[in-house]
N, C-alpha and C. Protein backbone atom coordinates (compact mmCIF):
# COMPACT_ATOMS: atom_id res chain seq x y z
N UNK A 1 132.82 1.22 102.32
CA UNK A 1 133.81 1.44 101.27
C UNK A 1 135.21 1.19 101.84
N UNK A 2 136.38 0.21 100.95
CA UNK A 2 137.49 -0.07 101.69
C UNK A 2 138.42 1.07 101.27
N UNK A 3 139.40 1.84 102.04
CA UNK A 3 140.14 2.24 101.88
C UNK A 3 141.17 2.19 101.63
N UNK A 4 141.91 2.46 100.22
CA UNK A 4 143.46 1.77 99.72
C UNK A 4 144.40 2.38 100.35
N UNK A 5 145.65 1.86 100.76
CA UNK A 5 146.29 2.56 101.21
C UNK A 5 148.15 2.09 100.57
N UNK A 6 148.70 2.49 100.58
CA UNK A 6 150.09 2.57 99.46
C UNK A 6 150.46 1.08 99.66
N UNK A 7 151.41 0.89 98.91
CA UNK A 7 152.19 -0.33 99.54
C UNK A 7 152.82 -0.16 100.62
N UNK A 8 152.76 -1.36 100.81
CA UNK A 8 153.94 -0.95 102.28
C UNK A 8 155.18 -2.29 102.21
N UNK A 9 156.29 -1.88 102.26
CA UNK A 9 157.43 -3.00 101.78
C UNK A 9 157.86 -3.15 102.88
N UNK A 10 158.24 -4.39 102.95
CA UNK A 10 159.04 -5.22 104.46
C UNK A 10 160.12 -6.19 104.23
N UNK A 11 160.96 -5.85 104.68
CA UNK A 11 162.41 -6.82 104.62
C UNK A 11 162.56 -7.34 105.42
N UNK A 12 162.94 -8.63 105.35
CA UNK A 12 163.69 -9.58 106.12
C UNK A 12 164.93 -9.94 106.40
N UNK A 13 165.25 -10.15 107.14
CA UNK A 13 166.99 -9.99 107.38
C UNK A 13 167.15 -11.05 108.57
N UNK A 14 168.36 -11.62 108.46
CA UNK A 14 168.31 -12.74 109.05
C UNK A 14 169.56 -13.96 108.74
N UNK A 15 170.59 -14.69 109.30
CA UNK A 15 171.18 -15.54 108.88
C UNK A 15 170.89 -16.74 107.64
N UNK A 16 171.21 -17.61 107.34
CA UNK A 16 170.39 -18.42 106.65
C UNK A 16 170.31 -19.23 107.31
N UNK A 17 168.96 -19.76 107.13
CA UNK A 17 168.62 -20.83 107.24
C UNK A 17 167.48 -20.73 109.16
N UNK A 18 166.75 -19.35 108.32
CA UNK A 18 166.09 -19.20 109.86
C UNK A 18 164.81 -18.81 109.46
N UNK A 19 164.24 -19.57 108.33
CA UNK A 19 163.45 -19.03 107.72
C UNK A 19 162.56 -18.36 107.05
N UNK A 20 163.52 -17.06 106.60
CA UNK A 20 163.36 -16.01 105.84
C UNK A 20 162.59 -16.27 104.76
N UNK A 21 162.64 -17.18 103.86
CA UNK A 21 161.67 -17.53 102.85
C UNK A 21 160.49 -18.09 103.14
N UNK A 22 160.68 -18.73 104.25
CA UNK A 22 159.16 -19.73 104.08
C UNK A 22 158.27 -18.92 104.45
N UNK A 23 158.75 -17.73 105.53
CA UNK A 23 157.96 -16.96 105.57
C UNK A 23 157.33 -15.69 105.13
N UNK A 24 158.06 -15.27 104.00
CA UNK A 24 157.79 -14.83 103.09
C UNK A 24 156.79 -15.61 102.19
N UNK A 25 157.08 -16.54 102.04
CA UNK A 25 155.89 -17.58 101.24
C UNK A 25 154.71 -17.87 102.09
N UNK A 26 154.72 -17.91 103.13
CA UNK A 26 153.50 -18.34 104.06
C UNK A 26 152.59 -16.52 103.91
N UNK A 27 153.44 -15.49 104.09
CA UNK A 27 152.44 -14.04 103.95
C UNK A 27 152.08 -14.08 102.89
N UNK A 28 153.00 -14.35 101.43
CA UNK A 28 152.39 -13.96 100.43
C UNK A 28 151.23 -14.78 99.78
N UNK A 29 151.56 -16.30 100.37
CA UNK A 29 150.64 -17.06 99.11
C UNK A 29 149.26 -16.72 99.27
N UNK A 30 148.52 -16.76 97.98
CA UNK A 30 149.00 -17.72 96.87
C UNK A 30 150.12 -17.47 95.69
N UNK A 31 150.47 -15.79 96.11
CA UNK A 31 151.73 -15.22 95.16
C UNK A 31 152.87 -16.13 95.52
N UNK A 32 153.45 -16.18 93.96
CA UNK A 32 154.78 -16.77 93.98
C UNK A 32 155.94 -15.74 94.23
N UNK A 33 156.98 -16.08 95.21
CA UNK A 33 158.06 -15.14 95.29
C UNK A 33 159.05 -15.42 94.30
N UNK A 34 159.32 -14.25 93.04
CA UNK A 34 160.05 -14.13 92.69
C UNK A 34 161.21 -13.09 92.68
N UNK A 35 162.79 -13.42 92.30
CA UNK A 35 163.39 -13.19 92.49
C UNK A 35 163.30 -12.13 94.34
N UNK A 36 163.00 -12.85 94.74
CA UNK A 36 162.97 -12.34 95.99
C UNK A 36 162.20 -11.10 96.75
N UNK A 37 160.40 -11.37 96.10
CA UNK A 37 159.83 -10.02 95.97
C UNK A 37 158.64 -11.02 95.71
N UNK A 38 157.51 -10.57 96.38
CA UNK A 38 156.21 -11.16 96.29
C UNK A 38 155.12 -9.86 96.71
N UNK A 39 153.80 -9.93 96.42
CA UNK A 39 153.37 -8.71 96.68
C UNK A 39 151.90 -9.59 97.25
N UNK A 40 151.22 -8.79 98.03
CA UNK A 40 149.89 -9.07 98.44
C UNK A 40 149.10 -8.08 98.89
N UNK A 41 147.78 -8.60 98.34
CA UNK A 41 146.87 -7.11 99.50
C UNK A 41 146.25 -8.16 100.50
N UNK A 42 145.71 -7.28 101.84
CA UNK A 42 145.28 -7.71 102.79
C UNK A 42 144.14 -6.47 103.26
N UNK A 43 143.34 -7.04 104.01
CA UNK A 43 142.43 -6.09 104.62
C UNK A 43 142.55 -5.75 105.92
N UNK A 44 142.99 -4.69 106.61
CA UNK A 44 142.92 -4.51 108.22
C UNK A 44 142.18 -3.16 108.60
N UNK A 45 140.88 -3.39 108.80
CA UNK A 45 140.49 -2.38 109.26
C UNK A 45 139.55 -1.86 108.35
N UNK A 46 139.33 -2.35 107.39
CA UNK A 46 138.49 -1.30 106.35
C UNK A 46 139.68 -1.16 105.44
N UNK A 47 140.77 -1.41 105.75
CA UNK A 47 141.83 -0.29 104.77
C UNK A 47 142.49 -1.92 104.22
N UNK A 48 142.27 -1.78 102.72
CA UNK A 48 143.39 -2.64 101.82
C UNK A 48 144.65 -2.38 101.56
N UNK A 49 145.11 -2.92 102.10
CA UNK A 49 146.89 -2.70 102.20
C UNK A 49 147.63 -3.85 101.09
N UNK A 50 148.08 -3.08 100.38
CA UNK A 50 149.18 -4.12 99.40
C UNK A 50 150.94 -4.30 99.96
N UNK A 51 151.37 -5.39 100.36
CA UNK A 51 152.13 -5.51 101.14
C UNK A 51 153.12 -6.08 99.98
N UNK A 52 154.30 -5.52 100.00
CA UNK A 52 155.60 -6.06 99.06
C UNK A 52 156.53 -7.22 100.52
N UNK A 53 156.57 -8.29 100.14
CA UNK A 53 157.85 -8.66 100.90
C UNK A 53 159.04 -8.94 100.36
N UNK A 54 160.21 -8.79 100.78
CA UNK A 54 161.33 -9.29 99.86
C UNK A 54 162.45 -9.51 100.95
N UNK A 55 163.13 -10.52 100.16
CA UNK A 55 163.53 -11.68 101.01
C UNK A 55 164.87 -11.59 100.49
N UNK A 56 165.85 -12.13 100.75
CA UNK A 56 167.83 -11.85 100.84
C UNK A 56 168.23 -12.58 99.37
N UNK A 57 167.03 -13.65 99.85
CA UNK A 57 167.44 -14.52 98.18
C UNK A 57 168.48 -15.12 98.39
N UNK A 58 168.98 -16.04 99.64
CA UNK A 58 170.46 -16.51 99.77
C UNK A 58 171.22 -15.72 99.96
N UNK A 59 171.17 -14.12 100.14
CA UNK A 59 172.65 -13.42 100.20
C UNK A 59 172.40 -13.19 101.96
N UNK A 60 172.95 -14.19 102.61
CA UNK A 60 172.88 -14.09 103.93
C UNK A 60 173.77 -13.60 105.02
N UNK A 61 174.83 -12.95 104.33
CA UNK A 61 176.14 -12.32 104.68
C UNK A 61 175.63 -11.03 104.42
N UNK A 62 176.22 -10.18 105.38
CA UNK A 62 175.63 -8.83 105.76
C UNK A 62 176.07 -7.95 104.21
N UNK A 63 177.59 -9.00 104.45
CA UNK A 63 178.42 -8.21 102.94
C UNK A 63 177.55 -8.65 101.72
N UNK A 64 176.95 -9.15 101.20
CA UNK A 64 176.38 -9.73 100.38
C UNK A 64 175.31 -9.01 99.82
N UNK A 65 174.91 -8.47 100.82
CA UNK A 65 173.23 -7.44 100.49
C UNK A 65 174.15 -5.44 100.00
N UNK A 66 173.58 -5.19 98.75
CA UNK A 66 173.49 -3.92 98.58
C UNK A 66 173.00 -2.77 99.27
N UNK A 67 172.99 -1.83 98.87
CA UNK A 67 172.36 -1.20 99.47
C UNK A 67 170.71 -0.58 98.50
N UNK A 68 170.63 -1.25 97.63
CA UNK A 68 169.34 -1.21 96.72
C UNK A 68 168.29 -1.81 97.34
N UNK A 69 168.88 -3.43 98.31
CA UNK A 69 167.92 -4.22 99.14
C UNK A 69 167.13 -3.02 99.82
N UNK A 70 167.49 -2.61 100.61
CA UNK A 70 167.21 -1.11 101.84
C UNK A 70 166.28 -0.66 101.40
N UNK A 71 166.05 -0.10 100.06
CA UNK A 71 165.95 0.81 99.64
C UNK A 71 164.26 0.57 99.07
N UNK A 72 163.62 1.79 100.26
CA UNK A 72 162.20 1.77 100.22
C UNK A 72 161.54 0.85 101.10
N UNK A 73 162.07 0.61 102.03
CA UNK A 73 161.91 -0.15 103.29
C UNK A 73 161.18 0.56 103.89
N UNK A 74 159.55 0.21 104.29
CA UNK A 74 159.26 0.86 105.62
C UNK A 74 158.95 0.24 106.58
N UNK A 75 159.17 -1.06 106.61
CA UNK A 75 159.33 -1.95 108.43
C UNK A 75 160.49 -3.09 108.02
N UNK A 76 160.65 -4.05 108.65
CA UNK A 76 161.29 -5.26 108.82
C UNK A 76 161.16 -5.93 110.13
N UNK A 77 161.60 -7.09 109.49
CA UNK A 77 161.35 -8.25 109.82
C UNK A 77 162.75 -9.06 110.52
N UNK A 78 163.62 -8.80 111.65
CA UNK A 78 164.72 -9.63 111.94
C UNK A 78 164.36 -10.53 112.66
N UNK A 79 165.09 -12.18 111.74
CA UNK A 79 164.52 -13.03 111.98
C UNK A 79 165.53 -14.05 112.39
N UNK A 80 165.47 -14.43 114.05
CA UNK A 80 166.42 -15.54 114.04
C UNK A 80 165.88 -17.12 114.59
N UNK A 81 166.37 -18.02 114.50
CA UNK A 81 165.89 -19.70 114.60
C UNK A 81 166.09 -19.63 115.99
N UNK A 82 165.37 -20.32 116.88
CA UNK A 82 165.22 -19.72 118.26
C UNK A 82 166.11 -21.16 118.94
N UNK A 83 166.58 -22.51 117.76
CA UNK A 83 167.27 -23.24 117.61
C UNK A 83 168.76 -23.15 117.32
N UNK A 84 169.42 -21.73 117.41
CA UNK A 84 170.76 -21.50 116.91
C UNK A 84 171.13 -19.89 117.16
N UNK A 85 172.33 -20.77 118.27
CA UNK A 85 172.57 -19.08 118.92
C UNK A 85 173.37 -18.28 117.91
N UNK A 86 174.09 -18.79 117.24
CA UNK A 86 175.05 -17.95 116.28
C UNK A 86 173.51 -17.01 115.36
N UNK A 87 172.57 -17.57 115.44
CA UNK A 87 171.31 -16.58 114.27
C UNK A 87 170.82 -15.35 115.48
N UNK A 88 171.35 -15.92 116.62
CA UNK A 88 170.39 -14.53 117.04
C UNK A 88 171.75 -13.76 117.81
N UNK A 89 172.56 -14.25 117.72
CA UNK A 89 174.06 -13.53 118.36
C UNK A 89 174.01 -11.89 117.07
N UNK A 90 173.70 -12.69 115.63
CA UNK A 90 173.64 -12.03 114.62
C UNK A 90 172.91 -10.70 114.46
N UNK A 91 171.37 -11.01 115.36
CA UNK A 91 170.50 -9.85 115.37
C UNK A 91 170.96 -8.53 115.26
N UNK A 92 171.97 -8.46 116.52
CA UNK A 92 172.17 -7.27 116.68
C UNK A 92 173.16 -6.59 115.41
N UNK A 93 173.94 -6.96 114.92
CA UNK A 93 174.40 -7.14 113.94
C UNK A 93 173.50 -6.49 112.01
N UNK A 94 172.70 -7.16 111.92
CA UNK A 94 171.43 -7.31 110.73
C UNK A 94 170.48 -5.48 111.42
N UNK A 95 170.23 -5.68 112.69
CA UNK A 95 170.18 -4.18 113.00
C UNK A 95 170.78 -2.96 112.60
N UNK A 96 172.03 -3.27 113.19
CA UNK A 96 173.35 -1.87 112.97
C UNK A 96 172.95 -2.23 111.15
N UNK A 97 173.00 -2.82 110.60
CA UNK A 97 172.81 -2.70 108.83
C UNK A 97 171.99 -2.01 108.65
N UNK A 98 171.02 -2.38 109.18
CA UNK A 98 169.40 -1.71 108.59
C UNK A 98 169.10 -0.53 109.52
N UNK A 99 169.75 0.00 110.14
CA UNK A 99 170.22 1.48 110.99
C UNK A 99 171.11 1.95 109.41
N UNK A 100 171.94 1.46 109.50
CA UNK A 100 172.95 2.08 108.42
C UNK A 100 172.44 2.54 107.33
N UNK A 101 171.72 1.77 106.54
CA UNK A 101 170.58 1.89 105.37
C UNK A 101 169.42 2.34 105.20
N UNK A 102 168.85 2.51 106.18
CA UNK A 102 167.33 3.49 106.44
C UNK A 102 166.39 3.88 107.57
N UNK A 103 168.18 3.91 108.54
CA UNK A 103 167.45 4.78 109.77
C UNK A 103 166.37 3.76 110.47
N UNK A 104 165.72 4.58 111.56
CA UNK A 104 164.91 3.80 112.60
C UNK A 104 163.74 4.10 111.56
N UNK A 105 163.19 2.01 111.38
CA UNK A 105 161.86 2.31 110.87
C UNK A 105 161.30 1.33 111.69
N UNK A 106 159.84 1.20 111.42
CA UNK A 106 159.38 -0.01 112.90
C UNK A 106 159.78 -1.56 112.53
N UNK A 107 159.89 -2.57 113.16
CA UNK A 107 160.76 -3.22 113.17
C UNK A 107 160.05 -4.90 114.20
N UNK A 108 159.87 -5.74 113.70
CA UNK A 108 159.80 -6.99 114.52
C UNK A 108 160.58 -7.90 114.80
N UNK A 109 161.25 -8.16 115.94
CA UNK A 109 162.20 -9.46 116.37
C UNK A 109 161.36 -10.91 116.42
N UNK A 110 161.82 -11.50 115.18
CA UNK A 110 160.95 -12.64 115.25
C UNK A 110 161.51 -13.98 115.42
N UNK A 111 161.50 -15.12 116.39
CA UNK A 111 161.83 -15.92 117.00
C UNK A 111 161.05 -17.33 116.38
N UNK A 112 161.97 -17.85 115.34
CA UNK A 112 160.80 -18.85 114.22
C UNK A 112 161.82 -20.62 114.65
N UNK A 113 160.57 -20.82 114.58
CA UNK A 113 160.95 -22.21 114.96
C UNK A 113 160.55 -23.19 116.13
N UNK A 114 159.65 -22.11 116.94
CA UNK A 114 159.10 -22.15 118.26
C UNK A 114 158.65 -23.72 118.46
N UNK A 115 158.14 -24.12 117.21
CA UNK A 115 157.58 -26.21 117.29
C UNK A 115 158.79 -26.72 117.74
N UNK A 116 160.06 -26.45 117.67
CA UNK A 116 161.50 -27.32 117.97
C UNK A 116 161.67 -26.84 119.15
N UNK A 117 160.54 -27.49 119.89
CA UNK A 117 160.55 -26.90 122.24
C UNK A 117 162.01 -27.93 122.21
N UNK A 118 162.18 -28.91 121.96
CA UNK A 118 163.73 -29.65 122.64
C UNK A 118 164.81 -29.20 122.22
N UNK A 119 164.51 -28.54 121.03
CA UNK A 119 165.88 -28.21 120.57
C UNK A 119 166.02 -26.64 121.13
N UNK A 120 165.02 -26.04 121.56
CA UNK A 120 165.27 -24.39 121.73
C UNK A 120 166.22 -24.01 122.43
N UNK A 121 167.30 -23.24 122.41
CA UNK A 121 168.27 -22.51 122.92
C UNK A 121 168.15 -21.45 123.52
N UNK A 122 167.35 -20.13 122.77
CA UNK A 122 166.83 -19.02 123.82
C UNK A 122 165.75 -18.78 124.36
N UNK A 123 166.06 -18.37 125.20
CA UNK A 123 164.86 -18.21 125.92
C UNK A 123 163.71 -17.07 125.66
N UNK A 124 162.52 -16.68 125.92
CA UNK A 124 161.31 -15.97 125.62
C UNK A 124 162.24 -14.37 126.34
N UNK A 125 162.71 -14.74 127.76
CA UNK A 125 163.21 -13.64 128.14
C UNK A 125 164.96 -13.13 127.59
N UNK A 126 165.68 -13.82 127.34
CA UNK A 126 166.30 -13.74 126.53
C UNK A 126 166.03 -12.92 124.87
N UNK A 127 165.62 -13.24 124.26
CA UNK A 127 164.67 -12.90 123.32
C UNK A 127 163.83 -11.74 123.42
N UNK A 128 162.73 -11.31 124.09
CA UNK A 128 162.17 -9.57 124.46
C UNK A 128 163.21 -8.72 125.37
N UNK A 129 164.49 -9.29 125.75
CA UNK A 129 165.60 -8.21 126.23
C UNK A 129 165.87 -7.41 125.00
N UNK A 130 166.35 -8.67 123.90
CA UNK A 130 167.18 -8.36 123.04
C UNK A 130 166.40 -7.39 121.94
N UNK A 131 165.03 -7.47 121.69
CA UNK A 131 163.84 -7.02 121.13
C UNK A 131 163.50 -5.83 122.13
N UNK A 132 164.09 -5.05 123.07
CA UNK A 132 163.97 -4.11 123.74
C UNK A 132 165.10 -3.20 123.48
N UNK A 133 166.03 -4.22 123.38
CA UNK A 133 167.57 -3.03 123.12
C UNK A 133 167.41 -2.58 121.96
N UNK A 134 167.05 -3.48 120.90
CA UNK A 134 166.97 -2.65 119.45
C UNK A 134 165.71 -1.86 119.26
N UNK A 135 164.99 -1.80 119.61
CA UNK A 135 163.61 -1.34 119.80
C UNK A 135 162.45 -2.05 118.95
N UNK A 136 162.49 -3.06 119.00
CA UNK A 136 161.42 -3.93 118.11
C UNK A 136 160.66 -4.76 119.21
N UNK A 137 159.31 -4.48 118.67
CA UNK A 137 158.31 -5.99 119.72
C UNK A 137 158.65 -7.23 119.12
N UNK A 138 158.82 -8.81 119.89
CA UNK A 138 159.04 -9.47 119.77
C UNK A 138 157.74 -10.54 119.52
N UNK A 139 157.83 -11.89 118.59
CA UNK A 139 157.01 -12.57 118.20
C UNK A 139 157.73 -13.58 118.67
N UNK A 140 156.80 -15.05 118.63
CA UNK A 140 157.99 -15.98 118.01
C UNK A 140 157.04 -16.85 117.16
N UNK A 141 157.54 -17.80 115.77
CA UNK A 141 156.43 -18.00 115.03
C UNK A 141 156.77 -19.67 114.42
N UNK A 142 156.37 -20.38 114.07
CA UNK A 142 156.57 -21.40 113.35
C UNK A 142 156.20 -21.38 112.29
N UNK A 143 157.04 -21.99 111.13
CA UNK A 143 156.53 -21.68 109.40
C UNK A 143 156.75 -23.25 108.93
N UNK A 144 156.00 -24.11 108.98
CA UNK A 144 156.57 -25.55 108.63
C UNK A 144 156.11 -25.82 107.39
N UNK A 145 156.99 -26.53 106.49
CA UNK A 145 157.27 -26.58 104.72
C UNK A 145 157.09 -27.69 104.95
N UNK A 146 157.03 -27.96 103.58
CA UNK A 146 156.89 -29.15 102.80
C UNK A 146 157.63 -29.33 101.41
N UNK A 147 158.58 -29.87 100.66
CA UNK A 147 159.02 -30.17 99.54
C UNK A 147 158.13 -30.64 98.60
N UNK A 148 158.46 -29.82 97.49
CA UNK A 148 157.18 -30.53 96.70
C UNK A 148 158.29 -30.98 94.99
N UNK A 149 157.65 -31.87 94.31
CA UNK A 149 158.25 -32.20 93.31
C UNK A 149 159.41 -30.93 92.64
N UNK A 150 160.26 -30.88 91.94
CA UNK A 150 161.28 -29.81 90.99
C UNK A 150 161.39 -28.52 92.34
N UNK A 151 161.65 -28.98 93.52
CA UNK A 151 162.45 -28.09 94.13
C UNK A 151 161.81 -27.24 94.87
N UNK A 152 159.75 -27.29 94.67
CA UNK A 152 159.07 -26.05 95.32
C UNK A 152 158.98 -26.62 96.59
N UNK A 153 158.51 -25.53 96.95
CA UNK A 153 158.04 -25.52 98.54
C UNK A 153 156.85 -25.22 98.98
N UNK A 154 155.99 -25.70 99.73
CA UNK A 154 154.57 -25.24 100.24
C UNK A 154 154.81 -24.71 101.80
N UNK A 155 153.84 -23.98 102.62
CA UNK A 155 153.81 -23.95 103.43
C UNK A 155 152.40 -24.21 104.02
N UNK A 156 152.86 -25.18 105.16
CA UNK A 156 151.79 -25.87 105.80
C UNK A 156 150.99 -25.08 107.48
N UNK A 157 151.99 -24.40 107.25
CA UNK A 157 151.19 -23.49 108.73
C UNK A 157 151.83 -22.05 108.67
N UNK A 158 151.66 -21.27 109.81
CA UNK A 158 152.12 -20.22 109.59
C UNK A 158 151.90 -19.68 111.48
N UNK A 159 151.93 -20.23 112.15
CA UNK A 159 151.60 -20.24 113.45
C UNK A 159 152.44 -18.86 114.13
N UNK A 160 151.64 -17.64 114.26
CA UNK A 160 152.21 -16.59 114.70
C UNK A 160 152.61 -15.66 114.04
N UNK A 161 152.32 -16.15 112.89
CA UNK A 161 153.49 -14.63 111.80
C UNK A 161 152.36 -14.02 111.38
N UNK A 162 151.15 -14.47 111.51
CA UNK A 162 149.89 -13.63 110.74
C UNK A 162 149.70 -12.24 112.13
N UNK A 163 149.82 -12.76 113.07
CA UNK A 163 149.33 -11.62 114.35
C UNK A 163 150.66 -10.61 114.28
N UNK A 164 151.74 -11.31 113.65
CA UNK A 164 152.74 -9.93 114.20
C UNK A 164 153.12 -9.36 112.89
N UNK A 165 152.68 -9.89 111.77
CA UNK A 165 152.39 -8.97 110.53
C UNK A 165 151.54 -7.86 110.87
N UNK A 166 150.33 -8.30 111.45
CA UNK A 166 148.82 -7.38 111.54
C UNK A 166 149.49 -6.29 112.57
N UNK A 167 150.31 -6.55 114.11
CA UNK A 167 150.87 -5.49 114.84
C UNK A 167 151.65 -5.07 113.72
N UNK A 168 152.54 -4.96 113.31
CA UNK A 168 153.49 -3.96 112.49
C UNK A 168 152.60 -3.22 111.21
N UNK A 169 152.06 -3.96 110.78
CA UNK A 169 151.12 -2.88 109.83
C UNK A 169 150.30 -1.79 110.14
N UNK A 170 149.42 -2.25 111.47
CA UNK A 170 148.74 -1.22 112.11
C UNK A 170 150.02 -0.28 112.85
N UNK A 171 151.01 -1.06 113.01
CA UNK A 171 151.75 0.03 113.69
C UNK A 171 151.91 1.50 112.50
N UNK A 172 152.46 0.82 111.27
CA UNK A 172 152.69 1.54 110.17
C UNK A 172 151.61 2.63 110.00
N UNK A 173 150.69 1.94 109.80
CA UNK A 173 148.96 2.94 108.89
C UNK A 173 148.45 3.68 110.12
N UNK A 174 149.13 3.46 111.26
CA UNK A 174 148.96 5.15 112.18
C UNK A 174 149.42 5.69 112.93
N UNK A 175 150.75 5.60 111.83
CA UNK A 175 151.84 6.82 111.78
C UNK A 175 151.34 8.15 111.17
């Protein structure tokens, strides 16, 4: 018998353009994210977990996000392009917010973009320092899209974000 267990909501936070959506679209599909909110169940363990993600929706300025975003958060997701130091200079930054808004909740430093080895800027150790100071375990993940006719988007892989979803959830369900 599977065991249900609440939702559990996860935010993403992150500069633009470090792929906050795609990966939101790569956890949720085959759900469509709307207005910045997609929902899924998953199985870990025996236990069905319905997972909310929600995503900035373009408001990628710290000033930009309310404080309604926050609100009912029980992990996240800070996410910077492992291709652009100004996205992860930011981390610490998208932290002190989500400190501000709902306190220490568990938390993944995620490092997306990992297929762009020539273009990469930080380093792995660079990267689990910085995922040590704020207190989050570190991933790093690739989410590669595709354009599809009137503007959608598919996602064609998801390389890494499925294992450090599964750590933060189990982190969650045994609390």
């Amino acid at each position: 018998m599977t065991e249900k267990i609440k939702l559990i909501r996860i935010i993403l936070l992150g500069n633009m353009g470090v792929g906050k959506t795609s990966i939101a679209i790569c956890i949720t599909q085959p759900a469509t994210l709307r207005e910045g909110r997609a929902q899924r169940q998953i199985d870990i363990e025996g236990k069905e977990i319905e997972i909310e993600i929600l995503d900035t929706r373009g408001k990628e300025m710290v000033s930009d996000l309310d404080s309604s975003y926050f609100e009912g958060a029980d992990a996240a997701m800070l996410i910077f392009d492992l291709t652009t130091l100004d996205s992860f200079y930011a981390i610490i930054r998208w932290n002190e917010e989500l400190k501000q808004h709902v306190g220490d909740i568990p938390k993944l430093l995620i490092g997306n973009k990992v297929d762009l080895k020539d273009a990469r800027k930080i380093s792995r150790d660079e990267a689990e320092n910085l995922a040590k100071r704020i207190g989050a375990s570190y991933f790093e993940t690739s989410i590669a899209t595709e354009t599809l006719p009137f503007g959608q988007r598919r996602v064609r892989g998801g390389r890494g974000i499925f294992k450090a979803l599964r750590i933060l959830i189990e982190q969650l369900i045994s609390e």
